[in-house]
C-alpha atoms as a PDB file:
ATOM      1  CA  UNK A   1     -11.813   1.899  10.522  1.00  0.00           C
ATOM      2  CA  UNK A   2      -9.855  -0.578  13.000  1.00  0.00           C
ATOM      3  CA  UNK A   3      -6.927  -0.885  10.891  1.00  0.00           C
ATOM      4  CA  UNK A   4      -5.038   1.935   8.587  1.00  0.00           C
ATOM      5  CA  UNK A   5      -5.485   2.453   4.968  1.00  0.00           C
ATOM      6  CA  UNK A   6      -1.453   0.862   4.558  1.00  0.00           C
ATOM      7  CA  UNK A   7      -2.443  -2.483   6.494  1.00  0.00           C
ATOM      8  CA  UNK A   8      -5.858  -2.688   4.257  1.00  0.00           C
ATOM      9  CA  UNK A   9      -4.085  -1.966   0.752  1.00  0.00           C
ATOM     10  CA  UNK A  10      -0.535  -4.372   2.395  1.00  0.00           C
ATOM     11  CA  UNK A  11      -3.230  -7.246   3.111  1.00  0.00           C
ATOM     12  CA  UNK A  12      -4.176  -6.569  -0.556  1.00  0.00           C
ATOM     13  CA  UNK A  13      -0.573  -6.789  -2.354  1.00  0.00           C
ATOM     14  CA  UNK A  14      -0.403 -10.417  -0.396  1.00  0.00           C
ATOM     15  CA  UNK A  15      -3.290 -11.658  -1.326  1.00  0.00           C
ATOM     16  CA  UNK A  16      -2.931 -11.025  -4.812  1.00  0.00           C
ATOM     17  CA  UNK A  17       0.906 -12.996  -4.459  1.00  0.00           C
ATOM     18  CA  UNK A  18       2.462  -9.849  -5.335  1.00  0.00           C
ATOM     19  CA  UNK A  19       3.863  -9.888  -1.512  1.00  0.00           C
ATOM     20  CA  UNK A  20       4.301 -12.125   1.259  1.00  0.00           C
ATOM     21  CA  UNK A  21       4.056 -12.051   4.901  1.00  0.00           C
ATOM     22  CA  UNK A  22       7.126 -11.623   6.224  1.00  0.00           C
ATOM     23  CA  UNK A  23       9.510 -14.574   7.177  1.00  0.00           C
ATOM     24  CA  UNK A  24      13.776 -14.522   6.632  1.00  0.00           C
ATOM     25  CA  UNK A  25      13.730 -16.730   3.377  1.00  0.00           C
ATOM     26  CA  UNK A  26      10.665 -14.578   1.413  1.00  0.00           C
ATOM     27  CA  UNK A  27      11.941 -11.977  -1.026  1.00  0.00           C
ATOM     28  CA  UNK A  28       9.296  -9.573  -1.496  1.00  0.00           C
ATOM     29  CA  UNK A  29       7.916  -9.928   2.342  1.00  0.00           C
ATOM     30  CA  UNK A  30       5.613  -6.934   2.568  1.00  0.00           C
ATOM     31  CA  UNK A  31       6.118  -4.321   6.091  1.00  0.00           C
ATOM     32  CA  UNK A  32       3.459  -1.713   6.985  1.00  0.00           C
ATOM     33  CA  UNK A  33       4.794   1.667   8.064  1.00  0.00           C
ATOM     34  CA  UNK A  34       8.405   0.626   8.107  1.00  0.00           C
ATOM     35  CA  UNK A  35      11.288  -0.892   6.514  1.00  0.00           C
ATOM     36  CA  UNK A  36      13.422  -2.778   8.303  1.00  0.00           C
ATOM     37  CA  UNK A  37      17.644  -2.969   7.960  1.00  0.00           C
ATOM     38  CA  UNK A  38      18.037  -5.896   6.024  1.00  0.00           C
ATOM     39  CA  UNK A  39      19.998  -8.289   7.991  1.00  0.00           C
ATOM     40  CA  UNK A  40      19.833 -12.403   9.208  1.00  0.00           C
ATOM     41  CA  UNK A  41      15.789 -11.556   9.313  1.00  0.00           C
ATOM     42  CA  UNK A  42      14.774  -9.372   7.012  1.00  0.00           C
ATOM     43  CA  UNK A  43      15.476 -10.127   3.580  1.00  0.00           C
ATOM     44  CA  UNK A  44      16.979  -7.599   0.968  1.00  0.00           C
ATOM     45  CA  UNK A  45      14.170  -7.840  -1.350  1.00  0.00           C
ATOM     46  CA  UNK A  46      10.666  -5.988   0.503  1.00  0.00           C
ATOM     47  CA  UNK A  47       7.914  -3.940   0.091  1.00  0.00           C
ATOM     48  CA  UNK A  48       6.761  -1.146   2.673  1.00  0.00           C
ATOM     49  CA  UNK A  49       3.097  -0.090   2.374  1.00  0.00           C
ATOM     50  CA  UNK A  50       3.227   3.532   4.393  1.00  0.00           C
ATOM     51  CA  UNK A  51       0.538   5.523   5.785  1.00  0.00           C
ATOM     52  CA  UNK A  52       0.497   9.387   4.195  1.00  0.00           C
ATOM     53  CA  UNK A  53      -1.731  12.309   4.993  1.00  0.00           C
ATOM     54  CA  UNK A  54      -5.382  12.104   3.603  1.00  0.00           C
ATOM     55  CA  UNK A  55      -6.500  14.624   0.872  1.00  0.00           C
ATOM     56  CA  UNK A  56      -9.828  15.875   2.819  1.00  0.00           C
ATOM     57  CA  UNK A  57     -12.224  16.169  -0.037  1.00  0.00           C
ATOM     58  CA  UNK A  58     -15.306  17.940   2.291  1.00  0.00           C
ATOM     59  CA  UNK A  59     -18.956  16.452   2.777  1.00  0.00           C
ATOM     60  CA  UNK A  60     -21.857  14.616   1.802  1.00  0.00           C
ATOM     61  CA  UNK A  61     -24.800  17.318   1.151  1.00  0.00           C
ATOM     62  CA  UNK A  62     -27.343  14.397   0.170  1.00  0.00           C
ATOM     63  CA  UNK A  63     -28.466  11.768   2.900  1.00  0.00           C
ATOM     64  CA  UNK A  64     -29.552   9.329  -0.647  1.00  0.00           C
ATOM     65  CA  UNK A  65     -26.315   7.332   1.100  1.00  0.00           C
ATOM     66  CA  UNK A  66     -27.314   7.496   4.551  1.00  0.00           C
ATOM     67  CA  UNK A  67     -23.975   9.490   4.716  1.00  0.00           C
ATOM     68  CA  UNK A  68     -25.413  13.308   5.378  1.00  0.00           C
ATOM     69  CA  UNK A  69     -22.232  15.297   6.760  1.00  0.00           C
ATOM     70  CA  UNK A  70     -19.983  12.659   6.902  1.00  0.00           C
ATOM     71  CA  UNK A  71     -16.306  13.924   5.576  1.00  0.00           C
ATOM     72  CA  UNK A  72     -15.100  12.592   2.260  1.00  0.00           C
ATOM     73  CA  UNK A  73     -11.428  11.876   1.957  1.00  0.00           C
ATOM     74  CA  UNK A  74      -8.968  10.199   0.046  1.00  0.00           C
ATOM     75  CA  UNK A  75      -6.506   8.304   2.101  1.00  0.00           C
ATOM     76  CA  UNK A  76      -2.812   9.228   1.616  1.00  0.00           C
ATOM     77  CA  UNK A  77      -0.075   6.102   1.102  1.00  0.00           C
ATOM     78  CA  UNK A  78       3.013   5.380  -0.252  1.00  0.00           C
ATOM     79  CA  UNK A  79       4.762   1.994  -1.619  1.00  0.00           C
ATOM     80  CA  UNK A  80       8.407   2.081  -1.232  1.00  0.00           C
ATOM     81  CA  UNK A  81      10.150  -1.115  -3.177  1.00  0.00           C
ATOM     82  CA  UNK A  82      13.526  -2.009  -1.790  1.00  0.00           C
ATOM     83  CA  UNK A  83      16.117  -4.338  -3.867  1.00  0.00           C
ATOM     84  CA  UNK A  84      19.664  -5.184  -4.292  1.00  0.00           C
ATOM     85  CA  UNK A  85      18.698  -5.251  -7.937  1.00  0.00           C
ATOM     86  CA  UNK A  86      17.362  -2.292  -9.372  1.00  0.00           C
ATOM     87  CA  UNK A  87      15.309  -4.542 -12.389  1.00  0.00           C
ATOM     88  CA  UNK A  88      13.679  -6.658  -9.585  1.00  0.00           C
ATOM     89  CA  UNK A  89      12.629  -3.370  -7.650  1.00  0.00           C
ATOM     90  CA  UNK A  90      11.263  -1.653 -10.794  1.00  0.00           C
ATOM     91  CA  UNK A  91       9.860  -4.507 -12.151  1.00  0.00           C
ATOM     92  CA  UNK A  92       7.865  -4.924  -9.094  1.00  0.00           C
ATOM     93  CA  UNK A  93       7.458  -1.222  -8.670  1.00  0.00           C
ATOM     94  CA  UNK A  94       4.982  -2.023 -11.856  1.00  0.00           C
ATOM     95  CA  UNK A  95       3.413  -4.740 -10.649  1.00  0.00           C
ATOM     96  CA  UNK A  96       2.327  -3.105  -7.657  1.00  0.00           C
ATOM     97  CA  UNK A  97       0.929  -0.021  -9.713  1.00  0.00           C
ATOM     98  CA  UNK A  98      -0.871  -2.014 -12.166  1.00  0.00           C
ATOM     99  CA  UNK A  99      -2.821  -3.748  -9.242  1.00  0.00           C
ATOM    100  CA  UNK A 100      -3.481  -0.501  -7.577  1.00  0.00           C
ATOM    101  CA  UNK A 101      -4.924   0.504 -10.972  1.00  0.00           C
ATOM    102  CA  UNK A 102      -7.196  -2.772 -11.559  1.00  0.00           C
ATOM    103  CA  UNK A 103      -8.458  -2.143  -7.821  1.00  0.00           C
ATOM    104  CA  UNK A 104     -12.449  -1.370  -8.380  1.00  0.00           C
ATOM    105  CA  UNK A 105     -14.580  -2.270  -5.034  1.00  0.00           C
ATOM    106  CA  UNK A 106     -12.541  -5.117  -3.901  1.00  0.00           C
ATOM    107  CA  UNK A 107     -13.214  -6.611  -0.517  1.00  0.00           C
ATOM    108  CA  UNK A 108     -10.195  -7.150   1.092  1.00  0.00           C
ATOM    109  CA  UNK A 109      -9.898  -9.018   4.938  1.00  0.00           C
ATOM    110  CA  UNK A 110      -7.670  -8.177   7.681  1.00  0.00           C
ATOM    111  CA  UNK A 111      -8.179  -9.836  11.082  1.00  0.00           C
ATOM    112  CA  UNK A 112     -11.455 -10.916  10.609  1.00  0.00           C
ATOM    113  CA  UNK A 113     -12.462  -7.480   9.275  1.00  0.00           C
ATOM    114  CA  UNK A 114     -13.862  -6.682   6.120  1.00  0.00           C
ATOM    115  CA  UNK A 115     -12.839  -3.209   4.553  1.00  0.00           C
ATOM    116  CA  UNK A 116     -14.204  -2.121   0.746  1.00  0.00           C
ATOM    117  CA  UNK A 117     -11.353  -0.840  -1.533  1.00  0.00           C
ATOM    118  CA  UNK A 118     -13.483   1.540  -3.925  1.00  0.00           C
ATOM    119  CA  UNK A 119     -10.285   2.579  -5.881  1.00  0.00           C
ATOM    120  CA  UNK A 120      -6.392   3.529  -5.441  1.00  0.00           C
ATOM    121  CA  UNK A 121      -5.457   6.474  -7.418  1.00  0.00           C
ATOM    122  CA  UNK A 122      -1.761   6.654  -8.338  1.00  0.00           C
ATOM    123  CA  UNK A 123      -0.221   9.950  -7.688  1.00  0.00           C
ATOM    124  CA  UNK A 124       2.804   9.672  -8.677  1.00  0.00           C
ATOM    125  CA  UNK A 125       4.404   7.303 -11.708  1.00  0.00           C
ATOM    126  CA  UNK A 126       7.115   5.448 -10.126  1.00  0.00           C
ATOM    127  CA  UNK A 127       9.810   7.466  -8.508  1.00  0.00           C
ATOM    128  CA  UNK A 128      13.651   6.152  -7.891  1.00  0.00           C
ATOM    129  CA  UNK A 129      15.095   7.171  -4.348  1.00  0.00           C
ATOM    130  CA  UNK A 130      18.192   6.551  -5.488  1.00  0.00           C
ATOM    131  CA  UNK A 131      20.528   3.827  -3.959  1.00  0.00           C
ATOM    132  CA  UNK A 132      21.490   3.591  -0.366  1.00  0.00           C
ATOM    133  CA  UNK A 133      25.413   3.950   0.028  1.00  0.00           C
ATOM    134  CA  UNK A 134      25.554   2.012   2.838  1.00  0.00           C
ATOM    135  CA  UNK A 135      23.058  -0.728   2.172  1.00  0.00           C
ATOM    136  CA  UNK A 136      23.901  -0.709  -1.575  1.00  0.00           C
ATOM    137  CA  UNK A 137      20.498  -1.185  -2.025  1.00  0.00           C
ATOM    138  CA  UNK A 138      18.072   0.292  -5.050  1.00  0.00           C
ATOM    139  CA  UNK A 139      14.711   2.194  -3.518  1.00  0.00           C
ATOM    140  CA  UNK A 140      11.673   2.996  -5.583  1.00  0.00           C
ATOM    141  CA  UNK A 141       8.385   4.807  -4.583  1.00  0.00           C
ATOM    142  CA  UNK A 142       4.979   5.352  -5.405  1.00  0.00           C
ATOM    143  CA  UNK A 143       2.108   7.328  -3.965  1.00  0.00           C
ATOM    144  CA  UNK A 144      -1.014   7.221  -4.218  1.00  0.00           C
ATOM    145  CA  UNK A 145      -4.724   7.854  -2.514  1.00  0.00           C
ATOM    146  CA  UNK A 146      -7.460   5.406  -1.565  1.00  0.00           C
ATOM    147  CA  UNK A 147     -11.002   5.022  -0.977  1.00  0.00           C
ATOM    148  CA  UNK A 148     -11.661   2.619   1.924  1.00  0.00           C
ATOM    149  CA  UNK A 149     -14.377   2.020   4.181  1.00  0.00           C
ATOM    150  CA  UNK A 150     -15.181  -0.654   6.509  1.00  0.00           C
ATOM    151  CA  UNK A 151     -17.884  -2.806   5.894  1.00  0.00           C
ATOM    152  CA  UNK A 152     -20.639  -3.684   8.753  1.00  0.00           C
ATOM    153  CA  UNK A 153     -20.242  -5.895  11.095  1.00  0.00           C
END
């Protein structure tokens, strides 16, 4: 695959409206392997789509897929939700779990590139990390593996 499992299943969350790309006036503006201080640019409100470790699930024995030997595996990620309200953040926390869980062989498109989505396993129910003293900001998580592949050119 060109791009990771967190850009693929980020691409998804904004085109289903449950994220936005990012711009300094978009609450919910969705990050890939980060999340950025909020300040004058990043808004308060985000979602980071992460990339985890993969669970390595072994091989194809059966070439019926064209697939003989190929490794099987479940790719890792993780959602964090970020919020100055901690309703917003779990709120959304839901929403993005209840689209992981309706997720069965969805095409999505990044950059031209088509990747299948097979299914997104949640791992994990919804986990707070608590508030940020600093930030005074509320963080929420969930994990959860994937089944991706990208589709022929």
């Amino acid at each position: 695959m060109i791009h990771s499992p967190a850009q693929i299943l980020a691409q998804h969350l904004i085109d289903q409206g449950i994220g936005t790309t990012h711009t300094t006036t978009s609450d919910w503006s969705v990050f890939v392997d980060h999340a950025p201080t909020p300040d004058d640019l990043v808004p308060k409100k985000i979602i980071s789509v992460i990339n985890q470790t993969a669970i390595i699930q072994g091989r194809y024995h059966s070439n019926r897929s064209g697939q003989q030997g190929k490794t099987v595996k479940q790719e890792g990620i993780q959602c964090v939700i970020r919020s100055d309200d901690p309703n917003d953040a779990w709120t959304k926390a839901n929403d993005i779990a209840n689209r992981f869980d309706a997720i069965l062989r969805t095409n999505v498109t990044v950059e031209k590139r088509d990747y299948l989505v097979q299914s997104v396993t949640l791992v994990t129910s919804i986990v707070s990390l608590g508030e940020d003293p600093e930030l005074r900001l509320r963080n929420f998580s969930l994990n959860a593996t994937a089944s991706i592949r990208q589709k022929p050119i």
